[in-house]
PDB file of N, CA and C in Angstrom:
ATOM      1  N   UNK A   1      -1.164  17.050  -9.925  1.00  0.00           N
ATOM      2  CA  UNK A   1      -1.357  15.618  -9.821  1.00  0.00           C
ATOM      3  C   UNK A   1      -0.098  14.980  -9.258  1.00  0.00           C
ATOM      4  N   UNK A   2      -0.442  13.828  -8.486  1.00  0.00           N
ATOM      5  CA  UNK A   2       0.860  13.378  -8.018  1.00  0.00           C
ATOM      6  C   UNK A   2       1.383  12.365  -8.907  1.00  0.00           C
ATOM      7  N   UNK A   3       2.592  12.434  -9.494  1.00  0.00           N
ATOM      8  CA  UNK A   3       2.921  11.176 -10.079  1.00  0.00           C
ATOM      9  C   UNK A   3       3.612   9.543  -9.355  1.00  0.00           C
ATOM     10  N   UNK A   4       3.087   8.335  -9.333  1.00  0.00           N
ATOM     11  CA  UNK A   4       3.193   7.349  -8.837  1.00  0.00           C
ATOM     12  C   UNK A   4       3.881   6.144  -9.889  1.00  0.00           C
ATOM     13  N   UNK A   5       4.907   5.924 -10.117  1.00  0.00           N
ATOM     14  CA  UNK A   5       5.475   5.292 -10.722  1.00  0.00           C
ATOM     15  C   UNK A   5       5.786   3.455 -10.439  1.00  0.00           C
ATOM     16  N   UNK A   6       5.722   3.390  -9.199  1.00  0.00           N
ATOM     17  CA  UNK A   6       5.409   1.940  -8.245  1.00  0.00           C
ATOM     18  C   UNK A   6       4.552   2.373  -6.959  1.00  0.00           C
ATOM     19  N   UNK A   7       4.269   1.310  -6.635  1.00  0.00           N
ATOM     20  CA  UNK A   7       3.477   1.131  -5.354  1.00  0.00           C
ATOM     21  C   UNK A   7       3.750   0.143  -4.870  1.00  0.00           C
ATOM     22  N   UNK A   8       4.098   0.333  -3.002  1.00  0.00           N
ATOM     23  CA  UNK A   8       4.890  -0.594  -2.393  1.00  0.00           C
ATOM     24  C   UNK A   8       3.426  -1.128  -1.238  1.00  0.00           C
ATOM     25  N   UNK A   9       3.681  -2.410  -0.518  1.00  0.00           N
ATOM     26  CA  UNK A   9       2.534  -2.471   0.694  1.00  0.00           C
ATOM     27  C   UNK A   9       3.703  -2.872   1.880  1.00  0.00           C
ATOM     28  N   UNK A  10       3.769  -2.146   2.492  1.00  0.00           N
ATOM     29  CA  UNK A  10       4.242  -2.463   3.645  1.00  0.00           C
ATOM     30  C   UNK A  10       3.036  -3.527   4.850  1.00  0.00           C
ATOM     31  N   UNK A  11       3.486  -4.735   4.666  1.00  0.00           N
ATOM     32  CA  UNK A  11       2.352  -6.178   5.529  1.00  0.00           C
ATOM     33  C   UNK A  11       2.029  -5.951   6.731  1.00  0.00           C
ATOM     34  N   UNK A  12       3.463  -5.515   7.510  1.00  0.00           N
ATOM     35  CA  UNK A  12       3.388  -5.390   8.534  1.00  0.00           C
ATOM     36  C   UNK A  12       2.589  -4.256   9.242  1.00  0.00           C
ATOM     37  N   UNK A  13       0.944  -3.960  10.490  1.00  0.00           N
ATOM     38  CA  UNK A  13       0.625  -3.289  10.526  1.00  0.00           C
ATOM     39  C   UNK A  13       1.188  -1.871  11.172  1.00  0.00           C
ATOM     40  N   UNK A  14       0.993  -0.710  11.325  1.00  0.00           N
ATOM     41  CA  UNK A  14       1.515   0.429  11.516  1.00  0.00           C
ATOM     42  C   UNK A  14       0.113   0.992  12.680  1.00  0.00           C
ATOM     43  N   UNK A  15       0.905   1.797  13.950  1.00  0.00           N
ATOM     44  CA  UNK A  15      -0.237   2.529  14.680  1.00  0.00           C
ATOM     45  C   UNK A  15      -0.438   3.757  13.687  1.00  0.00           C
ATOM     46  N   UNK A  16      -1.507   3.862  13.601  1.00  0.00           N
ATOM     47  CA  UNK A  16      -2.396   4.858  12.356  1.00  0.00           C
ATOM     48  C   UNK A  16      -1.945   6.698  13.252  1.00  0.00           C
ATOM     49  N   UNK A  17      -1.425   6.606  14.649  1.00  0.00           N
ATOM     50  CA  UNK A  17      -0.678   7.946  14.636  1.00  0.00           C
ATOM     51  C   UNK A  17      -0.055   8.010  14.295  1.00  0.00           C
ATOM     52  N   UNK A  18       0.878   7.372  13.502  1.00  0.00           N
ATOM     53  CA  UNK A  18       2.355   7.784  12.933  1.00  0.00           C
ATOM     54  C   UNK A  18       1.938   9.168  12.265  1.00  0.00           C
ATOM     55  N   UNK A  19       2.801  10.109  11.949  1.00  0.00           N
ATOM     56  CA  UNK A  19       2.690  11.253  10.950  1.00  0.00           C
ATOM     57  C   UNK A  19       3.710  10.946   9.805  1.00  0.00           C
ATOM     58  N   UNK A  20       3.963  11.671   9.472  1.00  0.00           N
ATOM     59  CA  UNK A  20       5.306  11.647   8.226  1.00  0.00           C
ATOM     60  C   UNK A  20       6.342  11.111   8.584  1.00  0.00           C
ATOM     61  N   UNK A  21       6.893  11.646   9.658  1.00  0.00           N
ATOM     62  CA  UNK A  21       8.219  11.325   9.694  1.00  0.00           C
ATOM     63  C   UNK A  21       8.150  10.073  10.468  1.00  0.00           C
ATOM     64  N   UNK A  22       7.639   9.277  11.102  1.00  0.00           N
ATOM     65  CA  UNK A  22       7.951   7.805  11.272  1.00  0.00           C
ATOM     66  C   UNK A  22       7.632   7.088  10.087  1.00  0.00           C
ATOM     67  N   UNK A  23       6.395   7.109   9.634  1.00  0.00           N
ATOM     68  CA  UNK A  23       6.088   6.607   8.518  1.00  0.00           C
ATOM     69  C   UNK A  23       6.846   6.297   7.659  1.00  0.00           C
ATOM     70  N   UNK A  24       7.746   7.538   7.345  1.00  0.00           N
ATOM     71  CA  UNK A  24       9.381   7.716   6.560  1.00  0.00           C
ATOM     72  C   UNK A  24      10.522   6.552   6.842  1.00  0.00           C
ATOM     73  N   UNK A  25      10.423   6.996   8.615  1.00  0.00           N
ATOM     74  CA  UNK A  25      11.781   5.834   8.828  1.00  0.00           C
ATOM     75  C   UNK A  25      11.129   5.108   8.447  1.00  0.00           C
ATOM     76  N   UNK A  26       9.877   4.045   8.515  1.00  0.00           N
ATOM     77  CA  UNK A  26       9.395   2.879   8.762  1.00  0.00           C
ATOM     78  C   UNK A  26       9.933   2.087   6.883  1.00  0.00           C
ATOM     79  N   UNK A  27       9.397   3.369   6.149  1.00  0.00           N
ATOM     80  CA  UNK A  27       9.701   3.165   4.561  1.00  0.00           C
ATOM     81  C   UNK A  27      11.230   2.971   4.733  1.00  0.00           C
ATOM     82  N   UNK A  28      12.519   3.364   5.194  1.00  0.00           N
ATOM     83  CA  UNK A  28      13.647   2.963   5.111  1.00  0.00           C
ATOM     84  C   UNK A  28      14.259   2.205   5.841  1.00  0.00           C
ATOM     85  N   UNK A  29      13.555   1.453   6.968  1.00  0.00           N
ATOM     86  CA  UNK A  29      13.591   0.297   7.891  1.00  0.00           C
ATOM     87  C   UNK A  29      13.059  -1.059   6.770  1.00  0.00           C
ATOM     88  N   UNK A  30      11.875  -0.982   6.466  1.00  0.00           N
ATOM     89  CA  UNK A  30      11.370  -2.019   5.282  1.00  0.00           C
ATOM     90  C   UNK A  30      12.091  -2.268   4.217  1.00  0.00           C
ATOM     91  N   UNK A  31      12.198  -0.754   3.284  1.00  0.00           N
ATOM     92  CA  UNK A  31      12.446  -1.052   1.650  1.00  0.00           C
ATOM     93  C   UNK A  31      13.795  -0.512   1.540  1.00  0.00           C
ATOM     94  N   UNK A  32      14.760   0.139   2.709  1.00  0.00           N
ATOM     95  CA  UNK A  32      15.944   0.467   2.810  1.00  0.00           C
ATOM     96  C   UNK A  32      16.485   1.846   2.200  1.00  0.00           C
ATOM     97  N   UNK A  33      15.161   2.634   1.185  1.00  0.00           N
ATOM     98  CA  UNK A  33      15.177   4.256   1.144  1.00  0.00           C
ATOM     99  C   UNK A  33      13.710   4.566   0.554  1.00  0.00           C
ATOM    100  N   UNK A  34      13.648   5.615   0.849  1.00  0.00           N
ATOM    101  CA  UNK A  34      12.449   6.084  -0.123  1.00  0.00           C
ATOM    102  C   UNK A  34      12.958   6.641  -1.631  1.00  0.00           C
ATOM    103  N   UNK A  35      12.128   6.128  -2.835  1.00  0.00           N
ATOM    104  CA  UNK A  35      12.556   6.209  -3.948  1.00  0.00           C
ATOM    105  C   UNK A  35      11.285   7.502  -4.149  1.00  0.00           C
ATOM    106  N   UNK A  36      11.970   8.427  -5.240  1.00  0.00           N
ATOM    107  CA  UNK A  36      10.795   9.569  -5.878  1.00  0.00           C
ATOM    108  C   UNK A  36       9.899   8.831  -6.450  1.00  0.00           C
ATOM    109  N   UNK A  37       8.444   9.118  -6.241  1.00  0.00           N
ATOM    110  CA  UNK A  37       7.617   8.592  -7.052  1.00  0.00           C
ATOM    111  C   UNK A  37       7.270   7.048  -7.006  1.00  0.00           C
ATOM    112  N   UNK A  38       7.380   6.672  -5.998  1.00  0.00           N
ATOM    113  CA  UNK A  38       6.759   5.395  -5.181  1.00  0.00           C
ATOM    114  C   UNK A  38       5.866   5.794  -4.326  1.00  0.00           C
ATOM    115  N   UNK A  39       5.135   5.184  -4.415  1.00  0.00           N
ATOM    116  CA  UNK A  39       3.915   5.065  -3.367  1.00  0.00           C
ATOM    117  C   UNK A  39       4.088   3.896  -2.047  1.00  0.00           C
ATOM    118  N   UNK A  40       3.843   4.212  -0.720  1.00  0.00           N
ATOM    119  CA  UNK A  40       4.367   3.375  -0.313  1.00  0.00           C
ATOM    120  C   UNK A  40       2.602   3.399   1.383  1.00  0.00           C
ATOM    121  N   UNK A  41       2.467   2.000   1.333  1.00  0.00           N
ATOM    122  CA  UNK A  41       1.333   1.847   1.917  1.00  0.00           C
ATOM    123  C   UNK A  41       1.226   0.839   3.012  1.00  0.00           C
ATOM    124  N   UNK A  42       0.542   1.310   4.271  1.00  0.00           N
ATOM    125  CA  UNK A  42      -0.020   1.278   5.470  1.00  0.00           C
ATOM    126  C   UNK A  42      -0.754   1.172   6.099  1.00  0.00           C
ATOM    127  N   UNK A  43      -0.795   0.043   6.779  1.00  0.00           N
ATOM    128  CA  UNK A  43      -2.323  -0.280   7.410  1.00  0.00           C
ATOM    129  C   UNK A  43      -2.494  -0.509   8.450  1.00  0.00           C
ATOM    130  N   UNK A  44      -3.650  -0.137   9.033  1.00  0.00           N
ATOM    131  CA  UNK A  44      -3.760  -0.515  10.647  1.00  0.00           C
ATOM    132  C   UNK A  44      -3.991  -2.295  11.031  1.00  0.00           C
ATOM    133  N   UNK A  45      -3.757  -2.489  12.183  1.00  0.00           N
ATOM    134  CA  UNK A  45      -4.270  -4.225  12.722  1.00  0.00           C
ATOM    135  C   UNK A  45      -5.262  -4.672  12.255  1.00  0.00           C
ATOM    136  N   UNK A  46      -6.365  -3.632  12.372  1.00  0.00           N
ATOM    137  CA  UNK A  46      -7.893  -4.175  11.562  1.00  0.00           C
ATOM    138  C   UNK A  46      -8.086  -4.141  10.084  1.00  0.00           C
ATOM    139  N   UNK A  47      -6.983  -3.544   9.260  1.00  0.00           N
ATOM    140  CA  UNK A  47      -7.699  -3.243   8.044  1.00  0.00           C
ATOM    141  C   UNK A  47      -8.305  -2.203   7.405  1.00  0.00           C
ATOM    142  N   UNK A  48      -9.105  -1.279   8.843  1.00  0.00           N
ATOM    143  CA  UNK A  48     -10.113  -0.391   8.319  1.00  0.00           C
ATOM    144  C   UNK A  48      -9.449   1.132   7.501  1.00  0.00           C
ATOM    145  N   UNK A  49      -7.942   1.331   7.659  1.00  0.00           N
ATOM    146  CA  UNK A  49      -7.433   2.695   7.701  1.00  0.00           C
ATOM    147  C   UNK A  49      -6.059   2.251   7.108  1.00  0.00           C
ATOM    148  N   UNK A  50      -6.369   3.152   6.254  1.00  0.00           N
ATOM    149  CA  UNK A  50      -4.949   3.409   5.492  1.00  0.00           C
ATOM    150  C   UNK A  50      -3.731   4.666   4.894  1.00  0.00           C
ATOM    151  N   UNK A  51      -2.460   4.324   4.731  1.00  0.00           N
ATOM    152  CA  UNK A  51      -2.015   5.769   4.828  1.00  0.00           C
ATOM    153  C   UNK A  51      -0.961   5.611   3.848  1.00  0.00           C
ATOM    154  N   UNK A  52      -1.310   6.795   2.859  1.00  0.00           N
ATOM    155  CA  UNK A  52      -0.502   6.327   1.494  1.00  0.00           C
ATOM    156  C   UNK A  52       0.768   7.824   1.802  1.00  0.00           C
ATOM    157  N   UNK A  53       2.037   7.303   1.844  1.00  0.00           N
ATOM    158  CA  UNK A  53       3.397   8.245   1.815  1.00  0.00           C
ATOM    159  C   UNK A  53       3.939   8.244   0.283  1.00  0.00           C
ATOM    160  N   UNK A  54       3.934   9.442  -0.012  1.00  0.00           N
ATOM    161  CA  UNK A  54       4.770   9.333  -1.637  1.00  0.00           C
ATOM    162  C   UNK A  54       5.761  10.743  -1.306  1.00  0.00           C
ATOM    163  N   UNK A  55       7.133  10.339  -1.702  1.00  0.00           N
ATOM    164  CA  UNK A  55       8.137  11.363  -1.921  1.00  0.00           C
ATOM    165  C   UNK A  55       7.968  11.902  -3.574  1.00  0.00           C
ATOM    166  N   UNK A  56       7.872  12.973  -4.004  1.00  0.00           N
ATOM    167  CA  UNK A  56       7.971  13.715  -5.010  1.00  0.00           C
ATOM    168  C   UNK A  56       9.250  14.462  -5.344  1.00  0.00           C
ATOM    169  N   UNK A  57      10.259  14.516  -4.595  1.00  0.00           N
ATOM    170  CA  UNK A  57      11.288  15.100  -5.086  1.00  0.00           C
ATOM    171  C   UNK A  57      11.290  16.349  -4.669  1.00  0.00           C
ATOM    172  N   UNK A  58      10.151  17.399  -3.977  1.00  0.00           N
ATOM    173  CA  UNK A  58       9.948  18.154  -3.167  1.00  0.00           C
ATOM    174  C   UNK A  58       9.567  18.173  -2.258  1.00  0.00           C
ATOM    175  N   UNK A  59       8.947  17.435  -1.652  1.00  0.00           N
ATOM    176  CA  UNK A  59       8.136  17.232  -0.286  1.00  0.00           C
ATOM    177  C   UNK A  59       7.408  15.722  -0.636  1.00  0.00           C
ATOM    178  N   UNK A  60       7.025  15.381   0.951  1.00  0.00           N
ATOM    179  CA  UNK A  60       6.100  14.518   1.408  1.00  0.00           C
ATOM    180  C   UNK A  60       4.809  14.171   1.391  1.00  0.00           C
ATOM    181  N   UNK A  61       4.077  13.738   0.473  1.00  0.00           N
ATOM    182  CA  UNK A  61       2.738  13.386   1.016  1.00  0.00           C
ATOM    183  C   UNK A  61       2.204  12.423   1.279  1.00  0.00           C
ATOM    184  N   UNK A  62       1.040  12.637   2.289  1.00  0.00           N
ATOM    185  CA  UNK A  62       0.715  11.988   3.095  1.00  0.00           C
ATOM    186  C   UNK A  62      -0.536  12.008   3.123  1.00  0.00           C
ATOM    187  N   UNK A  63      -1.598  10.532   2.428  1.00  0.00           N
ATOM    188  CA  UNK A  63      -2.806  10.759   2.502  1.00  0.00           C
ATOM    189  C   UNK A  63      -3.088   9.367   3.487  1.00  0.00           C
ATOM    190  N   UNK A  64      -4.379   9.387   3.536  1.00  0.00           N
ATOM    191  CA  UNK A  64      -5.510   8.699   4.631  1.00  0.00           C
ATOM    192  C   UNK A  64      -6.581   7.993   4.155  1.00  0.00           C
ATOM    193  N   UNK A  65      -6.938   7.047   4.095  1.00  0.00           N
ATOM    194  CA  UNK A  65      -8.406   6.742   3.621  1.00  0.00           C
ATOM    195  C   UNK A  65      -8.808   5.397   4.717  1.00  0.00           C
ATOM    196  N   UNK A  66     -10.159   6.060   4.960  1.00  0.00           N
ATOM    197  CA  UNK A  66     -10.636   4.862   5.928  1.00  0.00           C
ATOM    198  C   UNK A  66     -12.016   4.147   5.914  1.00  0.00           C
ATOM    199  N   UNK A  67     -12.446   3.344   6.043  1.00  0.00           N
ATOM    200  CA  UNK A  67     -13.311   2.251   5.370  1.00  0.00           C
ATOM    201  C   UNK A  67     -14.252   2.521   6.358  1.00  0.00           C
ATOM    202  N   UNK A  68     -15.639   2.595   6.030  1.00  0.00           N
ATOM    203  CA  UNK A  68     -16.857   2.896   7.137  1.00  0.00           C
ATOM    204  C   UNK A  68     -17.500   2.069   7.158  1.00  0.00           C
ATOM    205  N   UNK A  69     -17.296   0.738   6.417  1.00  0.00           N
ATOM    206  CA  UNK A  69     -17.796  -0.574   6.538  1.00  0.00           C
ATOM    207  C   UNK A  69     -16.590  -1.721   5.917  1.00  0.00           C
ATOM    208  N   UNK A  70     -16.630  -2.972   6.760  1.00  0.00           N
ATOM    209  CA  UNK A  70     -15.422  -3.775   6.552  1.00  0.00           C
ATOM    210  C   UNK A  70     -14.062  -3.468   6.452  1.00  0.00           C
ATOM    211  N   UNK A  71     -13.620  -4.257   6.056  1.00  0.00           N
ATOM    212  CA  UNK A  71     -12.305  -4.113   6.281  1.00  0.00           C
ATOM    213  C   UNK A  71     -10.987  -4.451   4.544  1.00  0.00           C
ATOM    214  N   UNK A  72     -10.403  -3.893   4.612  1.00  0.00           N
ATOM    215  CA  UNK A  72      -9.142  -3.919   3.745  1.00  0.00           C
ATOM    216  C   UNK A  72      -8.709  -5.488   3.513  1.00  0.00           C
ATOM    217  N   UNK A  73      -8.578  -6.157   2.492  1.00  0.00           N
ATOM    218  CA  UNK A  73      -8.200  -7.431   2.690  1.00  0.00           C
ATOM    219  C   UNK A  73      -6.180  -7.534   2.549  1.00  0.00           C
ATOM    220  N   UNK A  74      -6.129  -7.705   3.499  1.00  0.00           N
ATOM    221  CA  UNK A  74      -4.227  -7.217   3.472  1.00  0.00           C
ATOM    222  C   UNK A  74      -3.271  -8.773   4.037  1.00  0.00           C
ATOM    223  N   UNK A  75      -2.534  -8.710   3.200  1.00  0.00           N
ATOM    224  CA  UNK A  75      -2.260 -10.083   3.420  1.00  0.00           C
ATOM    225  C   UNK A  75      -1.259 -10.660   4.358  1.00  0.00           C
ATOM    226  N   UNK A  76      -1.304 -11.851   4.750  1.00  0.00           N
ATOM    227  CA  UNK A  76      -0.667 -12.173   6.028  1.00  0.00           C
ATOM    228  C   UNK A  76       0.436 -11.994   6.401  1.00  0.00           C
ATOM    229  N   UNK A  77       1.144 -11.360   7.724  1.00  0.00           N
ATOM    230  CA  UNK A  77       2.564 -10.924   7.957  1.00  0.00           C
ATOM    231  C   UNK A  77       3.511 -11.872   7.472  1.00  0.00           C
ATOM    232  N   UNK A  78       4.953 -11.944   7.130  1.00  0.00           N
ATOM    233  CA  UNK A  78       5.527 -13.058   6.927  1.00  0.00           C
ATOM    234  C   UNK A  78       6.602 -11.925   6.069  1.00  0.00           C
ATOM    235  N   UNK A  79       6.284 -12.011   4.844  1.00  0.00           N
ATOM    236  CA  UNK A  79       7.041 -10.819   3.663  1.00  0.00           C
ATOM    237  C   UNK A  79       6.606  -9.542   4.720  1.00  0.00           C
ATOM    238  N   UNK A  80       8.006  -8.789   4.553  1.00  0.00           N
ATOM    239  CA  UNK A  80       7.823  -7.241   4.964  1.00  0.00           C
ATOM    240  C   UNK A  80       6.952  -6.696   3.484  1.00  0.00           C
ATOM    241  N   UNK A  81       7.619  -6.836   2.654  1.00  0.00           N
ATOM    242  CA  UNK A  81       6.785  -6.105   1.461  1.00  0.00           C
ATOM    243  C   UNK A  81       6.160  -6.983   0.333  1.00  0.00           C
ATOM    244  N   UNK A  82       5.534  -5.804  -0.629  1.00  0.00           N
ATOM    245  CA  UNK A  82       5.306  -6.437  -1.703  1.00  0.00           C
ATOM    246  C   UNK A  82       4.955  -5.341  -2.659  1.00  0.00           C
ATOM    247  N   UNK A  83       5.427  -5.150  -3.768  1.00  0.00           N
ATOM    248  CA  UNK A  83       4.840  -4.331  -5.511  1.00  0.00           C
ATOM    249  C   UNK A  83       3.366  -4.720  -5.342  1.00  0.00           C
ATOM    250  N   UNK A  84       2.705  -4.057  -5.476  1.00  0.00           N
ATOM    251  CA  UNK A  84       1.037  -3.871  -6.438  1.00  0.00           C
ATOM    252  C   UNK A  84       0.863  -3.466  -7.526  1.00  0.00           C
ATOM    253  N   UNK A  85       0.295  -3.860  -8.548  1.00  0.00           N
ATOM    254  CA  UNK A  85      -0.076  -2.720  -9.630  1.00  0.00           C
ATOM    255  C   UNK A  85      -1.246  -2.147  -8.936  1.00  0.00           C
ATOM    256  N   UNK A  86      -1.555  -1.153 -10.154  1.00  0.00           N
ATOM    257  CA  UNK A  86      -2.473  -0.134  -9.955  1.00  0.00           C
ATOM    258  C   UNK A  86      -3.756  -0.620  -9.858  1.00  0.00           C
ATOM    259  N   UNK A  87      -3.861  -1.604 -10.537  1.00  0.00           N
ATOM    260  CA  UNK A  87      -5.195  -2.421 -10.625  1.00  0.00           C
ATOM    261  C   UNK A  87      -5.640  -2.718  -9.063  1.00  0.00           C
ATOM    262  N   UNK A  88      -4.338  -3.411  -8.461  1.00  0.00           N
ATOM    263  CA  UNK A  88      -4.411  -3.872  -7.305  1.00  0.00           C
ATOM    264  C   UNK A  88      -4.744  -2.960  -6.133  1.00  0.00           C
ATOM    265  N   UNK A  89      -3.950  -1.865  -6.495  1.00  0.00           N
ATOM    266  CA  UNK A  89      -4.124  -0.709  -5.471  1.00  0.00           C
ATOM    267  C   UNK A  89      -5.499  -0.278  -5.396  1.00  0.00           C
ATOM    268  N   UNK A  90      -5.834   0.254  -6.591  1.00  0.00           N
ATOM    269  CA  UNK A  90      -7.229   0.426  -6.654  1.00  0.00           C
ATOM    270  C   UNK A  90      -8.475  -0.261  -5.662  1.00  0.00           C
ATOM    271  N   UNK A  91      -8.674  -1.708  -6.131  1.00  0.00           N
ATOM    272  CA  UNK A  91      -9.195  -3.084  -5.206  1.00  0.00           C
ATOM    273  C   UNK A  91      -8.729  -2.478  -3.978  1.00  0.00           C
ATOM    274  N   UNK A  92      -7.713  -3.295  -3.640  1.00  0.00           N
ATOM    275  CA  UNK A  92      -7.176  -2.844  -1.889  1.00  0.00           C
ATOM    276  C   UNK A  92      -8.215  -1.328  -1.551  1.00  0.00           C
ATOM    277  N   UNK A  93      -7.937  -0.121  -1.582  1.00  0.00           N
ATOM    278  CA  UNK A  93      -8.085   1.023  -1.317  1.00  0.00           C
ATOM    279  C   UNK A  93      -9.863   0.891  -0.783  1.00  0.00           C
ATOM    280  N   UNK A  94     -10.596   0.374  -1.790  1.00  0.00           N
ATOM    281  CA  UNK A  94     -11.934   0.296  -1.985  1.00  0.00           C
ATOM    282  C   UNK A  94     -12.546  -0.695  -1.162  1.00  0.00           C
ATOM    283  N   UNK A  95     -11.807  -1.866  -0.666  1.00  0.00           N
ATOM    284  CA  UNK A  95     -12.325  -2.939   0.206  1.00  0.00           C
ATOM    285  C   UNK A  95     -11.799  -4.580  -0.392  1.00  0.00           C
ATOM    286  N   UNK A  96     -11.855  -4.437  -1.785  1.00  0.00           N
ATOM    287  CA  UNK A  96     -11.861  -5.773  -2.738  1.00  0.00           C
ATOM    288  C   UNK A  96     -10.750  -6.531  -2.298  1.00  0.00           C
ATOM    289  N   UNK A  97     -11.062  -7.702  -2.656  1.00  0.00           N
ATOM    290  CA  UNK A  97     -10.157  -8.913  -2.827  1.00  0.00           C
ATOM    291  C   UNK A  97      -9.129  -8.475  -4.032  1.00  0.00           C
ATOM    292  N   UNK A  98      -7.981  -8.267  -3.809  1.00  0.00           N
ATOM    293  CA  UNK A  98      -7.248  -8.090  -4.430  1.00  0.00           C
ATOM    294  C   UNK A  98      -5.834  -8.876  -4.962  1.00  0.00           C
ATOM    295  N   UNK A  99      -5.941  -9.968  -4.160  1.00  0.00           N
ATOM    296  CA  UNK A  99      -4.436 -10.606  -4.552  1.00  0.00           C
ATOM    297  C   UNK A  99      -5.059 -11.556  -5.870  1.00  0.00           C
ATOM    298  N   UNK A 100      -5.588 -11.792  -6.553  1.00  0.00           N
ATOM    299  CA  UNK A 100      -5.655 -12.362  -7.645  1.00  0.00           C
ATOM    300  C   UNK A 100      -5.665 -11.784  -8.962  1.00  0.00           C
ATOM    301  N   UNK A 101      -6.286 -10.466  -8.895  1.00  0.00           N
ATOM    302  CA  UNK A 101      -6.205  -9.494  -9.934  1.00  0.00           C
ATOM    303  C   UNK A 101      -4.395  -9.382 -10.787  1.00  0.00           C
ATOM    304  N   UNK A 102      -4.730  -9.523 -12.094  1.00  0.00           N
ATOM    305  CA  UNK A 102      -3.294  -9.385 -12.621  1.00  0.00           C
ATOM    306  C   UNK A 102      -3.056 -10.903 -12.845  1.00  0.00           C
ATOM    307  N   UNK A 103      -3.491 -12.063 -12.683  1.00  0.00           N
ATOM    308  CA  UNK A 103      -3.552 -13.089 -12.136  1.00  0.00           C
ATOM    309  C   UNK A 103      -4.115 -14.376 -13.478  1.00  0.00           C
ATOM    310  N   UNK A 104      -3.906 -13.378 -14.818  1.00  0.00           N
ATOM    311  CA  UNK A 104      -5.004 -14.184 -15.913  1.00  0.00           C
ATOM    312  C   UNK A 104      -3.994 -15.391 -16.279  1.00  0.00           C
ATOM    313  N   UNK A 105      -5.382 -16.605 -16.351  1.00  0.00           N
ATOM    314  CA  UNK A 105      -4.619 -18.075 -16.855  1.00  0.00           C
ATOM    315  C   UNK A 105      -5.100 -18.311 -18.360  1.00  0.00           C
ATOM    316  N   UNK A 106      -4.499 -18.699 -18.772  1.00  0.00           N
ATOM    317  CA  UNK A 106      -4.635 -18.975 -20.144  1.00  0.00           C
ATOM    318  C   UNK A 106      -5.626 -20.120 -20.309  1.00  0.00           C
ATOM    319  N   UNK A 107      -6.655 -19.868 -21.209  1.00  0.00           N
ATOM    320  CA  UNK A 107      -7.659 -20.696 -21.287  1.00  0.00           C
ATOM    321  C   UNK A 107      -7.270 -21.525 -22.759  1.00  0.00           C
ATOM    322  N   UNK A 108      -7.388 -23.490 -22.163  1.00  0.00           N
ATOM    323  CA  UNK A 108      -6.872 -24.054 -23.416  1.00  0.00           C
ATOM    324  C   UNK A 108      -7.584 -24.925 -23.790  1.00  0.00           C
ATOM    325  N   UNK A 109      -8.962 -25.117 -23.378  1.00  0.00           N
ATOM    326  CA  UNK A 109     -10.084 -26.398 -22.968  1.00  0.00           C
ATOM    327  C   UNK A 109     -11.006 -25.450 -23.660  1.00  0.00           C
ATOM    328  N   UNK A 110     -11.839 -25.614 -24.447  1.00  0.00           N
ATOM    329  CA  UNK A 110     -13.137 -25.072 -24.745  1.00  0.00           C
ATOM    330  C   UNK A 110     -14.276 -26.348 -23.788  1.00  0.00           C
TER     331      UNK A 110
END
């Protein structure tokens, strides 16, 4: 199992050929190193394709997931990055609206 301790979104989109090793610089151009056990995430212009880089402390991996209907809701360039929780990651990965999740208001009105 891979262990994931944070998860990063890199905003800005990425050409979906990158392999590892740009992907890499791109993680120490953005977040300034790759940390063990961060997850760190990538998306194409459209949304549809994504590419998750995690350092383990032994090697690189490098997964893919791509959407066969709609698109990723990824939020507007401006911030190079941003933390997700897992909740969030989850949403994102699957298609969902995700920037509100994590997001609970305290209810004080019956």
């Amino acid at each position: 199992m891979i262990r994931i301790d944070q998860i990063w979104l890199a905003v800005e989109p990425v050409d979906m050929r990158s392999g590892i090793d740009r992907l890499l610089a791109r993680v120490v151009e953005v977040f300034g190193a790759s940390q063990p056990y961060h997850a760190y995430l990538f998306a194409n212009r459209r949304g549809t394709r994504l590419k998750v880089l995690v350092c383990d402390g032994f090697g690189v991996w490098l997964a893919v997931r791509r959407l066969h209907q709609g698109s990723m809701h990824w939020p507007r360039p401006g911030d190079m990055c941003m933390e997700l929780t897992a909740e969030q990651a989850q949403a994102l990965v699957i298609g969902l609206s995700w920037q509100r999740l994590g997001q609970f208001d305290t209810i004080s009105i019956l």
